[in-house]
C-alpha atoms as a PDB file:
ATOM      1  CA  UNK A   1     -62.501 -10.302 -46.678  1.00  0.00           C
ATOM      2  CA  UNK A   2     -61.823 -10.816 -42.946  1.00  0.00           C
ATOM      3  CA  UNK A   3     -59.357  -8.064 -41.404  1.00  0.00           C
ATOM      4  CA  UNK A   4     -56.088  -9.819 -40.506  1.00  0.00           C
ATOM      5  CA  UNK A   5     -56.124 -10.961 -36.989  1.00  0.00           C
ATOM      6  CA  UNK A   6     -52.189 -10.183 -37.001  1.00  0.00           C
ATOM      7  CA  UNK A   7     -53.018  -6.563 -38.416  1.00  0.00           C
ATOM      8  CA  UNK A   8     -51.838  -3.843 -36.114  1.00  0.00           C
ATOM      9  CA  UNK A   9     -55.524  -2.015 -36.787  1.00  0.00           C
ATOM     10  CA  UNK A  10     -56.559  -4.598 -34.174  1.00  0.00           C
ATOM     11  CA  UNK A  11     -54.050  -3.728 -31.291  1.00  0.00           C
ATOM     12  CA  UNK A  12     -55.001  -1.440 -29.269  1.00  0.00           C
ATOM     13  CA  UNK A  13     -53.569   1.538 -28.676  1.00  0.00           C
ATOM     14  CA  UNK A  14     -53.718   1.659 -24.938  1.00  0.00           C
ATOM     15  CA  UNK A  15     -49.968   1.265 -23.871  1.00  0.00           C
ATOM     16  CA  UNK A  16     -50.072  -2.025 -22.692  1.00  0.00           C
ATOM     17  CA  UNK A  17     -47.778  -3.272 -25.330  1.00  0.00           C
ATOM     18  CA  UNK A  18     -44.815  -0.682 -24.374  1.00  0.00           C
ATOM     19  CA  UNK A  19     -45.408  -1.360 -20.289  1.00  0.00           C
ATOM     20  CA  UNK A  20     -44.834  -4.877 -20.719  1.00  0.00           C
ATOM     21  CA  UNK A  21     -41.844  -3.928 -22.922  1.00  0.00           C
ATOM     22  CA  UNK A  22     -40.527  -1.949 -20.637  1.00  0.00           C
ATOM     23  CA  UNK A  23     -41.111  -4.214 -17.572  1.00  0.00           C
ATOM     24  CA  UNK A  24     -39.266  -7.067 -19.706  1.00  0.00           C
ATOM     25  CA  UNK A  25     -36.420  -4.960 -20.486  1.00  0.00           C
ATOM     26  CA  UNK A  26     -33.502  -5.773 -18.126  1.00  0.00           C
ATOM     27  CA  UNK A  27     -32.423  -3.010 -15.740  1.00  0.00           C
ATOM     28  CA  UNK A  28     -29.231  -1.012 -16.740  1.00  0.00           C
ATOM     29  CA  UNK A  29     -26.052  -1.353 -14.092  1.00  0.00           C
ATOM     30  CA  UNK A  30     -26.906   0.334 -10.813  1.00  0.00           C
ATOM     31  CA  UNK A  31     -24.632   2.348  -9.157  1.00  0.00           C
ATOM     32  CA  UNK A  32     -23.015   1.256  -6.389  1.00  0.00           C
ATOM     33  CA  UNK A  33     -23.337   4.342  -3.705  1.00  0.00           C
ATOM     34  CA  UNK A  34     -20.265   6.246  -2.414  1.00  0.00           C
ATOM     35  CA  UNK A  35     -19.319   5.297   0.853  1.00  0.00           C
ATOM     36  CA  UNK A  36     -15.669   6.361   2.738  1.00  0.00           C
ATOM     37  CA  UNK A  37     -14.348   2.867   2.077  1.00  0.00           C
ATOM     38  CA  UNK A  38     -15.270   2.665  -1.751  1.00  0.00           C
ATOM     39  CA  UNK A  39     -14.044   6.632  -2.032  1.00  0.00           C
ATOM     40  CA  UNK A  40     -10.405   5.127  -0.290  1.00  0.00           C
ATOM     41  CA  UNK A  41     -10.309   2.507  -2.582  1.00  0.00           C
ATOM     42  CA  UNK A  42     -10.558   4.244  -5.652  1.00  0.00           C
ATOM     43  CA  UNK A  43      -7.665   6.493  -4.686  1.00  0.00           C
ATOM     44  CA  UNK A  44      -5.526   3.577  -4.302  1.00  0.00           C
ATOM     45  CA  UNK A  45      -6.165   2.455  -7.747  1.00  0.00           C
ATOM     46  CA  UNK A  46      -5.949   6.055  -8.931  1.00  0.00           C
ATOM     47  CA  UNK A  47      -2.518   6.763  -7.591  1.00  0.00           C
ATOM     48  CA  UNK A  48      -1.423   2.989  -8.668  1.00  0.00           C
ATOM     49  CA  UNK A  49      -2.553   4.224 -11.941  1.00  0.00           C
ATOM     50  CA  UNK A  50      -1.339   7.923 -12.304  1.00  0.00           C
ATOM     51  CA  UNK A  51       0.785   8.828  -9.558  1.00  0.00           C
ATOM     52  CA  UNK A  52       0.172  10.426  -6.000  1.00  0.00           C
ATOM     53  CA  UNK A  53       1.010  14.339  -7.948  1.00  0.00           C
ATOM     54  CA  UNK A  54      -2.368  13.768 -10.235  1.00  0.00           C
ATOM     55  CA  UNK A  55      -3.872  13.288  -7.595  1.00  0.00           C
ATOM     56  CA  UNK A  56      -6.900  15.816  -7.163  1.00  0.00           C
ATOM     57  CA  UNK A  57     -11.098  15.367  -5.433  1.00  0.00           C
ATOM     58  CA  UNK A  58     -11.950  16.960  -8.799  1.00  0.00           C
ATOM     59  CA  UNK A  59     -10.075  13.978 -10.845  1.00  0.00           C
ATOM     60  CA  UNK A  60     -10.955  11.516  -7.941  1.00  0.00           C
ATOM     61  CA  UNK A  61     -14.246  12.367  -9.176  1.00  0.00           C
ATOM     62  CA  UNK A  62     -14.350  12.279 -12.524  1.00  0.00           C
ATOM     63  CA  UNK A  63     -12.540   8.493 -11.391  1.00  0.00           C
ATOM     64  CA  UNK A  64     -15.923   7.823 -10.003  1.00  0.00           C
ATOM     65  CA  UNK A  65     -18.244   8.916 -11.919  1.00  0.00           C
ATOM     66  CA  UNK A  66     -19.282  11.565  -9.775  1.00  0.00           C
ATOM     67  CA  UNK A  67     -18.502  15.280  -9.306  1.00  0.00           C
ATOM     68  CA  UNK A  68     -15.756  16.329  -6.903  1.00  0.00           C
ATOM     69  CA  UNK A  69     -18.196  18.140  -4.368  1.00  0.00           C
ATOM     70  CA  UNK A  70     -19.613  14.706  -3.846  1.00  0.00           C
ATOM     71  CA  UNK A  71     -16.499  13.451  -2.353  1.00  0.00           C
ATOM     72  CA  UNK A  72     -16.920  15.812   0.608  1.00  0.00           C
ATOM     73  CA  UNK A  73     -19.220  13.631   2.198  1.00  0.00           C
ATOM     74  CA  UNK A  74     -16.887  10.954   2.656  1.00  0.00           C
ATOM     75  CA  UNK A  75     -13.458  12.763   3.555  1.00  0.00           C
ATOM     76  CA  UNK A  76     -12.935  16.314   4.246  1.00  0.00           C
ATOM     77  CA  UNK A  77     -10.457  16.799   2.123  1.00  0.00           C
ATOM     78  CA  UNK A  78      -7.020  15.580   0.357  1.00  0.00           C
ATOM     79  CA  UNK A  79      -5.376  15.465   3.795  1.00  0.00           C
ATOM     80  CA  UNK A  80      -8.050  13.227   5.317  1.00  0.00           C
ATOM     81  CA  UNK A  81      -8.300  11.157   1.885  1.00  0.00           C
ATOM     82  CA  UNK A  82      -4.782  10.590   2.165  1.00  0.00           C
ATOM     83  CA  UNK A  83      -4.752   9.447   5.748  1.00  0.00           C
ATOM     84  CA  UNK A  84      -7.427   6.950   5.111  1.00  0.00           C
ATOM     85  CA  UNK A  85      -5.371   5.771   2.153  1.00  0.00           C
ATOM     86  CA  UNK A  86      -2.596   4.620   4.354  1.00  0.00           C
ATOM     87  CA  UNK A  87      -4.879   3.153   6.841  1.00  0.00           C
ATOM     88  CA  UNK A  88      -6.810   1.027   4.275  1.00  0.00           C
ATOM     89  CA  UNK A  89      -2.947   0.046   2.603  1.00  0.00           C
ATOM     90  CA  UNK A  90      -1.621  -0.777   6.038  1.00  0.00           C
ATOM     91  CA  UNK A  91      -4.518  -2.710   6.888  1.00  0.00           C
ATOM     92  CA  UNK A  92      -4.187  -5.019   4.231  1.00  0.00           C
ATOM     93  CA  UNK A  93      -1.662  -7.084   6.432  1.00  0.00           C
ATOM     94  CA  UNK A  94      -4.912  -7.773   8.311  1.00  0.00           C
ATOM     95  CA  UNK A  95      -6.124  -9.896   5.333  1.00  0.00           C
ATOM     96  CA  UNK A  96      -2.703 -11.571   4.217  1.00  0.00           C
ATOM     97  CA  UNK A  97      -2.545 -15.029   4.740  1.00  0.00           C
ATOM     98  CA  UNK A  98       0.864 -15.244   5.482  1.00  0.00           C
ATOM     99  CA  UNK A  99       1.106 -12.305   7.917  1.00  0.00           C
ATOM    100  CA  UNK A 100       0.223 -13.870  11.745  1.00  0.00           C
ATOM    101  CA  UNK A 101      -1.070 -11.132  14.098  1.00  0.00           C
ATOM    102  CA  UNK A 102       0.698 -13.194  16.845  1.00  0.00           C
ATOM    103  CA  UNK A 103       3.484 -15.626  16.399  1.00  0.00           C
ATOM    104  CA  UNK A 104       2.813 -18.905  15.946  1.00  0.00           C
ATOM    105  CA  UNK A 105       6.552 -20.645  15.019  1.00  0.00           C
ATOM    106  CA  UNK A 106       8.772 -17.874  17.049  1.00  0.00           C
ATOM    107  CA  UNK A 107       9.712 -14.418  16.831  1.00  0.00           C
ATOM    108  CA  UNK A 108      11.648 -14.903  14.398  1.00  0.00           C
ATOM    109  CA  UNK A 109       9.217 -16.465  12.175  1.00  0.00           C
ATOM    110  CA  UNK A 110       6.664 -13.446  13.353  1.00  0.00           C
ATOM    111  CA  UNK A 111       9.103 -10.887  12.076  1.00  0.00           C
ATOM    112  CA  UNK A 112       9.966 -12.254   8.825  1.00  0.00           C
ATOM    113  CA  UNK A 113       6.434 -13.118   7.954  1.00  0.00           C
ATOM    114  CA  UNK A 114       5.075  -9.700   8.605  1.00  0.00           C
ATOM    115  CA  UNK A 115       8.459  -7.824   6.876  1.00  0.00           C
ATOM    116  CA  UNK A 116       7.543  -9.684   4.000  1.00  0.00           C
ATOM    117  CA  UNK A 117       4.138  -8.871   4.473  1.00  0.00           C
ATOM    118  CA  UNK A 118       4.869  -4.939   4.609  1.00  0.00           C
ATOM    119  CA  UNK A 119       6.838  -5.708   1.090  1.00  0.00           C
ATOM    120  CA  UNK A 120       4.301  -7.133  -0.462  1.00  0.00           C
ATOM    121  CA  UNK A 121       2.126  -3.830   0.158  1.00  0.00           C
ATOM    122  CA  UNK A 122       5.124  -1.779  -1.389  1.00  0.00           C
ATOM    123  CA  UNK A 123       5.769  -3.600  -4.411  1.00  0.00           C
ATOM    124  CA  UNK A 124       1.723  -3.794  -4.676  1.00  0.00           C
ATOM    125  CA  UNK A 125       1.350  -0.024  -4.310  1.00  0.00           C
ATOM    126  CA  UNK A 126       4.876   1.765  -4.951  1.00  0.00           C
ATOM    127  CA  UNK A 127       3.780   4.517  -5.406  1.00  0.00           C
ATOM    128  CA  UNK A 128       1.447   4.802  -2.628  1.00  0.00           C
ATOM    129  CA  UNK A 129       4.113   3.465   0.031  1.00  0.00           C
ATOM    130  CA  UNK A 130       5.965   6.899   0.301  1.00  0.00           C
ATOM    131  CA  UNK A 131       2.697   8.305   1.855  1.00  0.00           C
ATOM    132  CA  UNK A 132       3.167   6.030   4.526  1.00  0.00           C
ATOM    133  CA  UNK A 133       6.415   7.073   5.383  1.00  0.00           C
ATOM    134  CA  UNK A 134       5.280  10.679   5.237  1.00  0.00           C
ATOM    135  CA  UNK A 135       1.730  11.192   6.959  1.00  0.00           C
ATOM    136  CA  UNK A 136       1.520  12.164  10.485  1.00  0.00           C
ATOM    137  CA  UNK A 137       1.392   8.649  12.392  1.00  0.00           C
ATOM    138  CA  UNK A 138      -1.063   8.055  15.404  1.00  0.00           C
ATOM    139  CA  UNK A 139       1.263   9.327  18.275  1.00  0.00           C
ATOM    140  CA  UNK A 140       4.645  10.565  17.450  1.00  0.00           C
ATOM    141  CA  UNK A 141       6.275   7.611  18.905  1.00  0.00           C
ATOM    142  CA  UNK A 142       4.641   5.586  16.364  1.00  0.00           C
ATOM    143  CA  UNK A 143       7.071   4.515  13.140  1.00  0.00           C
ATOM    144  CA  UNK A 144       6.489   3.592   9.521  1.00  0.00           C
ATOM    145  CA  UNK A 145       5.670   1.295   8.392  1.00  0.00           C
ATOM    146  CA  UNK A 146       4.239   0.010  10.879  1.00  0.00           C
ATOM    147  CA  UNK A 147       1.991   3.157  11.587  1.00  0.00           C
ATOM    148  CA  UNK A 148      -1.180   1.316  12.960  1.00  0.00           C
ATOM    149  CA  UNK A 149      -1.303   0.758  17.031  1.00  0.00           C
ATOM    150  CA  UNK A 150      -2.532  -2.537  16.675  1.00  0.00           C
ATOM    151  CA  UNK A 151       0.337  -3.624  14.875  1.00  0.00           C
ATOM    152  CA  UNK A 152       2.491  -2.069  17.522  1.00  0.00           C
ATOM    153  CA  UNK A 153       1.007  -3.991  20.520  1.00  0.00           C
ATOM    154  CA  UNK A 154       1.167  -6.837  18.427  1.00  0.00           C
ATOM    155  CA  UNK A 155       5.060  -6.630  17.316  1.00  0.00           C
ATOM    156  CA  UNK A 156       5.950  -5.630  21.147  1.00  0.00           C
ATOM    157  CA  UNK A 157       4.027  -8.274  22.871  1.00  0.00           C
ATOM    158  CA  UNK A 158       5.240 -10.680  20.297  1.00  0.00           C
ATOM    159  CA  UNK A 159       8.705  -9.700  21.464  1.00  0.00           C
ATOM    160  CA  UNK A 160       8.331  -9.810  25.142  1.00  0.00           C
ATOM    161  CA  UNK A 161       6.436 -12.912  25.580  1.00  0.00           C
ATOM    162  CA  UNK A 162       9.725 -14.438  23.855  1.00  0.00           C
ATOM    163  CA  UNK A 163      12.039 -12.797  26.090  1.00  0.00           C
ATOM    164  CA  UNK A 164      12.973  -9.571  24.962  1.00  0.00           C
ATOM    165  CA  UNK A 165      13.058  -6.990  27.748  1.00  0.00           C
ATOM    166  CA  UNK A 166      10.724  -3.656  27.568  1.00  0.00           C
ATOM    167  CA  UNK A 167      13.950  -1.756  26.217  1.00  0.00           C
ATOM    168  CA  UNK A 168      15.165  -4.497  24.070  1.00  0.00           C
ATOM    169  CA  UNK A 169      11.474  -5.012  22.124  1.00  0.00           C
ATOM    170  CA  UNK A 170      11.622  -0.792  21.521  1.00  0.00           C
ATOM    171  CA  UNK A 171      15.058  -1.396  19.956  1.00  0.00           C
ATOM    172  CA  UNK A 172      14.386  -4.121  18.343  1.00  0.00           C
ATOM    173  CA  UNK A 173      10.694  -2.077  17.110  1.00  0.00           C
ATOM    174  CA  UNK A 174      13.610   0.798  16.316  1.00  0.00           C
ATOM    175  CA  UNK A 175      15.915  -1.282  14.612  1.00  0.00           C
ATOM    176  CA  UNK A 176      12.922  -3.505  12.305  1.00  0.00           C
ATOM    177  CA  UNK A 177      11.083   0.043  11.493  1.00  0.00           C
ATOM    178  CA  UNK A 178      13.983   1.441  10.159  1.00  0.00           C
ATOM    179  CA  UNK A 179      15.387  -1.550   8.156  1.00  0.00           C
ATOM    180  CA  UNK A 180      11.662  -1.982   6.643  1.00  0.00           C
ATOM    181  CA  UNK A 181      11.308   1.977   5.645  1.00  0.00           C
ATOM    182  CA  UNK A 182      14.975   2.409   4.426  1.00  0.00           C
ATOM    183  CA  UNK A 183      15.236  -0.401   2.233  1.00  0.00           C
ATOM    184  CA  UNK A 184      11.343  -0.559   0.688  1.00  0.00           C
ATOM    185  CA  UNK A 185      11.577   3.198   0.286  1.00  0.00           C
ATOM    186  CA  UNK A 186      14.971   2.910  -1.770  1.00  0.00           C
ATOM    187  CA  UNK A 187      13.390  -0.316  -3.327  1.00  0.00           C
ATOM    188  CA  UNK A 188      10.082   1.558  -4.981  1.00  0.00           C
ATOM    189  CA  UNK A 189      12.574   4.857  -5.575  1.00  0.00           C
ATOM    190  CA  UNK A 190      14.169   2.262  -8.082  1.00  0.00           C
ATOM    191  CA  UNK A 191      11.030   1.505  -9.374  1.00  0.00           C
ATOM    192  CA  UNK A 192      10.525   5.222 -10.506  1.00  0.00           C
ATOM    193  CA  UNK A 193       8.640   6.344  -7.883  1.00  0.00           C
ATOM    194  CA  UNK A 194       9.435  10.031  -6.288  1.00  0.00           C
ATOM    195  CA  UNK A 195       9.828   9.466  -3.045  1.00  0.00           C
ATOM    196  CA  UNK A 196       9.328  13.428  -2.459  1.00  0.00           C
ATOM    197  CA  UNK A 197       7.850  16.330  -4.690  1.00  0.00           C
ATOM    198  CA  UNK A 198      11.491  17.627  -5.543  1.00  0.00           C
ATOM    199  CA  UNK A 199      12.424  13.756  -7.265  1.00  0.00           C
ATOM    200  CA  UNK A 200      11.761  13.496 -10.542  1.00  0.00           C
ATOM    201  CA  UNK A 201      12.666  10.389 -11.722  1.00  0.00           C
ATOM    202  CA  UNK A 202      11.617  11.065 -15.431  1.00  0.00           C
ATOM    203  CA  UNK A 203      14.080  13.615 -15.853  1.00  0.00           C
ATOM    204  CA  UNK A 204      16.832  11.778 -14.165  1.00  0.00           C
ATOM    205  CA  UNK A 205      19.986  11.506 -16.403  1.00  0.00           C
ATOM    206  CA  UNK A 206      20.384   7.985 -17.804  1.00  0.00           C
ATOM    207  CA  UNK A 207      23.697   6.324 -17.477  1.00  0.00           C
ATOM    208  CA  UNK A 208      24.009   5.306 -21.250  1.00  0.00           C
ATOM    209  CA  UNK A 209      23.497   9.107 -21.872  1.00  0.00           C
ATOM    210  CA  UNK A 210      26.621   9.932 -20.752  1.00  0.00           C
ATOM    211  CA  UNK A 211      30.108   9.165 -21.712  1.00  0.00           C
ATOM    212  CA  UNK A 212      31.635   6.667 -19.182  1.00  0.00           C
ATOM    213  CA  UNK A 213      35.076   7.114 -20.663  1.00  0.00           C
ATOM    214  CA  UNK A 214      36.380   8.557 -17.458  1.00  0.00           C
ATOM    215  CA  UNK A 215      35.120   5.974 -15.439  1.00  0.00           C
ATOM    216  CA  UNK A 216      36.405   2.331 -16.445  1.00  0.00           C
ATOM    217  CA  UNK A 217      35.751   0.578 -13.566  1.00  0.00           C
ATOM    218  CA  UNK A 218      31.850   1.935 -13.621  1.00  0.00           C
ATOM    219  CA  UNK A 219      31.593   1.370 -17.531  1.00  0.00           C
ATOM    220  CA  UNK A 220      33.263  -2.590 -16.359  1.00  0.00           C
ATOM    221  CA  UNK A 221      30.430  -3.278 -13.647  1.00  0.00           C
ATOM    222  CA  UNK A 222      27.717  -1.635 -15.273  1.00  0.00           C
ATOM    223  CA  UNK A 223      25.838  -4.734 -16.259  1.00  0.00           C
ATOM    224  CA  UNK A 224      26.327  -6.233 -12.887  1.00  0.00           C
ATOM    225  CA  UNK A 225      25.350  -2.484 -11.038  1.00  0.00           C
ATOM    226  CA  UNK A 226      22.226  -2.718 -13.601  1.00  0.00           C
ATOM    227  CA  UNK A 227      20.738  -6.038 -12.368  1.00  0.00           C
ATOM    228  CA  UNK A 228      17.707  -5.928 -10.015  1.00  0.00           C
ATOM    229  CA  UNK A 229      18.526  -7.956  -6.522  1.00  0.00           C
ATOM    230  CA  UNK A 230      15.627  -6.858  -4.521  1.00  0.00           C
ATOM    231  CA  UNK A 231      14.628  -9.646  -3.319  1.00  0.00           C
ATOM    232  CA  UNK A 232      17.695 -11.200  -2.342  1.00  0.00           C
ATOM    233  CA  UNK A 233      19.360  -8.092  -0.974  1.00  0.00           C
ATOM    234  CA  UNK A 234      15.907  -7.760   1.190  1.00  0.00           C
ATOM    235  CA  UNK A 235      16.484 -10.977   2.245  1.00  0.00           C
ATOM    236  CA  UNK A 236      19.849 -11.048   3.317  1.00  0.00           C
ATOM    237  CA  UNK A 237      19.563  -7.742   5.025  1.00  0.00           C
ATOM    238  CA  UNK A 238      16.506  -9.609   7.085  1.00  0.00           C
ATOM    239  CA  UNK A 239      18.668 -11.991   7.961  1.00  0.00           C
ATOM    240  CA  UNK A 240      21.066 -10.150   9.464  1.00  0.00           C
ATOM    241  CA  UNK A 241      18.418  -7.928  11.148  1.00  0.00           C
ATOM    242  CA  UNK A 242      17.189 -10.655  12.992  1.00  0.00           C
ATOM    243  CA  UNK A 243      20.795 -12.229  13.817  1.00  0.00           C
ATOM    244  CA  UNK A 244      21.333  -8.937  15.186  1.00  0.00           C
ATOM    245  CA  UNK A 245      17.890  -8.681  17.369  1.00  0.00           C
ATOM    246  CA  UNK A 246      19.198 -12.332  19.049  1.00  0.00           C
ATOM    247  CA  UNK A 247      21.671 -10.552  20.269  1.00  0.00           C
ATOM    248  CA  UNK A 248      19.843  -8.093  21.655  1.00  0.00           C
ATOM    249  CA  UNK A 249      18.013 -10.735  23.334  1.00  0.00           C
ATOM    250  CA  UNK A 250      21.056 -12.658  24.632  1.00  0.00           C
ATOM    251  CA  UNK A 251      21.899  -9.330  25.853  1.00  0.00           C
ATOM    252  CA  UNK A 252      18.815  -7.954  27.499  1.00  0.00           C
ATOM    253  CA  UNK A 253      18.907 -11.512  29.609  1.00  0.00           C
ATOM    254  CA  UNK A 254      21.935 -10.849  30.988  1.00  0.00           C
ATOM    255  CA  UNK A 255      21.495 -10.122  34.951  1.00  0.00           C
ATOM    256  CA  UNK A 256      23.135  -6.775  35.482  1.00  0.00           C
ATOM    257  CA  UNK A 257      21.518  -3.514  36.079  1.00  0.00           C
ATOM    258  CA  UNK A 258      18.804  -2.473  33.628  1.00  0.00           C
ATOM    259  CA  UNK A 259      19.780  -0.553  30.516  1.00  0.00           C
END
């Protein structure tokens, strides 16, 4: 009786069945390598995710896939990870399509493009946006939100090629920086973010927790107190920003001596 041609006494047993298996065998996933930019990134989602306190290189690790040592390479350290955190957050205006590095319907239009621009970035990353308000800027003369130089020349030369006078553009910078970090800091602070390591918004007391039997008029209003008007208080407050800035404006083209 002829041996079965299929019989496994006739392969031989040389390996070149299990090469070609392997070579056949699609790769597994490849790791992407670190680099600083990948390393920034995956902070941002981590504190999106957990919070800027868990925040640690040996957890940023773990995030990764890699051990905390590793990090090193990229950043020198939490202070220098948390710089390049705001930079990469801050430079996302660069790549909203809404946001105009220079105007292109009026100052006006300039301003309330990029504000919204800037709250976009805070409602993406709340609890991110406090480190913005916090890290040391580029100069000292440099505000939040607006911590990136570029973004300065553009907002000043924006304002002075429409009119505004060196000393009315640095208000007007002033007045814009402040409106921005005041209201988008109390905005994500509602949000449950702490805005500093001493907040603790978990352990705040609720209001339905206590007895509002002493206070009628706060127990009346308490549904209206309770509704969220962001964006329409944001809004409204922009408005008025910028009414106020064309006076500035009227004002700064005044002849007279310079203030």
């Amino acid at each position: 009786m002829a041996d079965d041609a299929n019989s496994p006494t006739d392969v031989p047993d040389d390996g070149t069945a299990y090469t070609r298996a392997v070579r056949e065998t699609p790769p597994g996933p490849v790791r992407t390598p670190l680099d600083r930019r990948r390393v920034l990134a995956a902070a941002i989602e981590f504190i999106d995710e957990h919070g800027l306190e868990a925040l640690t290189m040996r957890r940023m690790g773990a995030h990764l896939g890699v051990e905390g040592m590793a990090l090193y390479r990229h950043v020198t350290g939490r202070d220098d990870l948390l710089d390049g955190v705001v930079e990469l957050v801050v430079d996302e205006l660069y790549g909203d399509p809404e946001v105009y590095l220079a105007p292109q319907h009026g100052w006006q239009d300039y301003l309330q493009r990029l504000a919204h621009g800037v709250r976009r970035i805070a409602i993406a990353h709340p609890a991110v946006f406090p480190l913005i308000a916090t890290r040391p800027p580029a100069a000292p003369w440099v505000r939040p939100p607006l911590r990136s130089l570029r973004w300065l020349e553009s907002f000043l030369d924006a304002l002075t090629t429409h009119g505004f006078s060196d000393g009315a553009a640095v208000a007007a910078y002033r007045a814009y920086t402040s409106f921005l970090l005041g209201h988008l800091l109390l905005e994500v602070s509602q949000r449950g973010v702490p805005i500093s390591p001493l907040d603790d918004p978990e352990g705040a007391p609720q209001v339905e927790d206590r007895s509002l039997a002493a206070f009628p008029l706060v127990r009346r209003f308490s549904a209206l107190l309770s509704e969220d008007e962001s964006t329409a208080e944001f809004e409204e407050s922009l408005e008025n920003l910028l009414e106020r800035l064309q006076r500035v404006l009227r004002e700064s083209q005044r002849p007279g001596p310079p203030r």
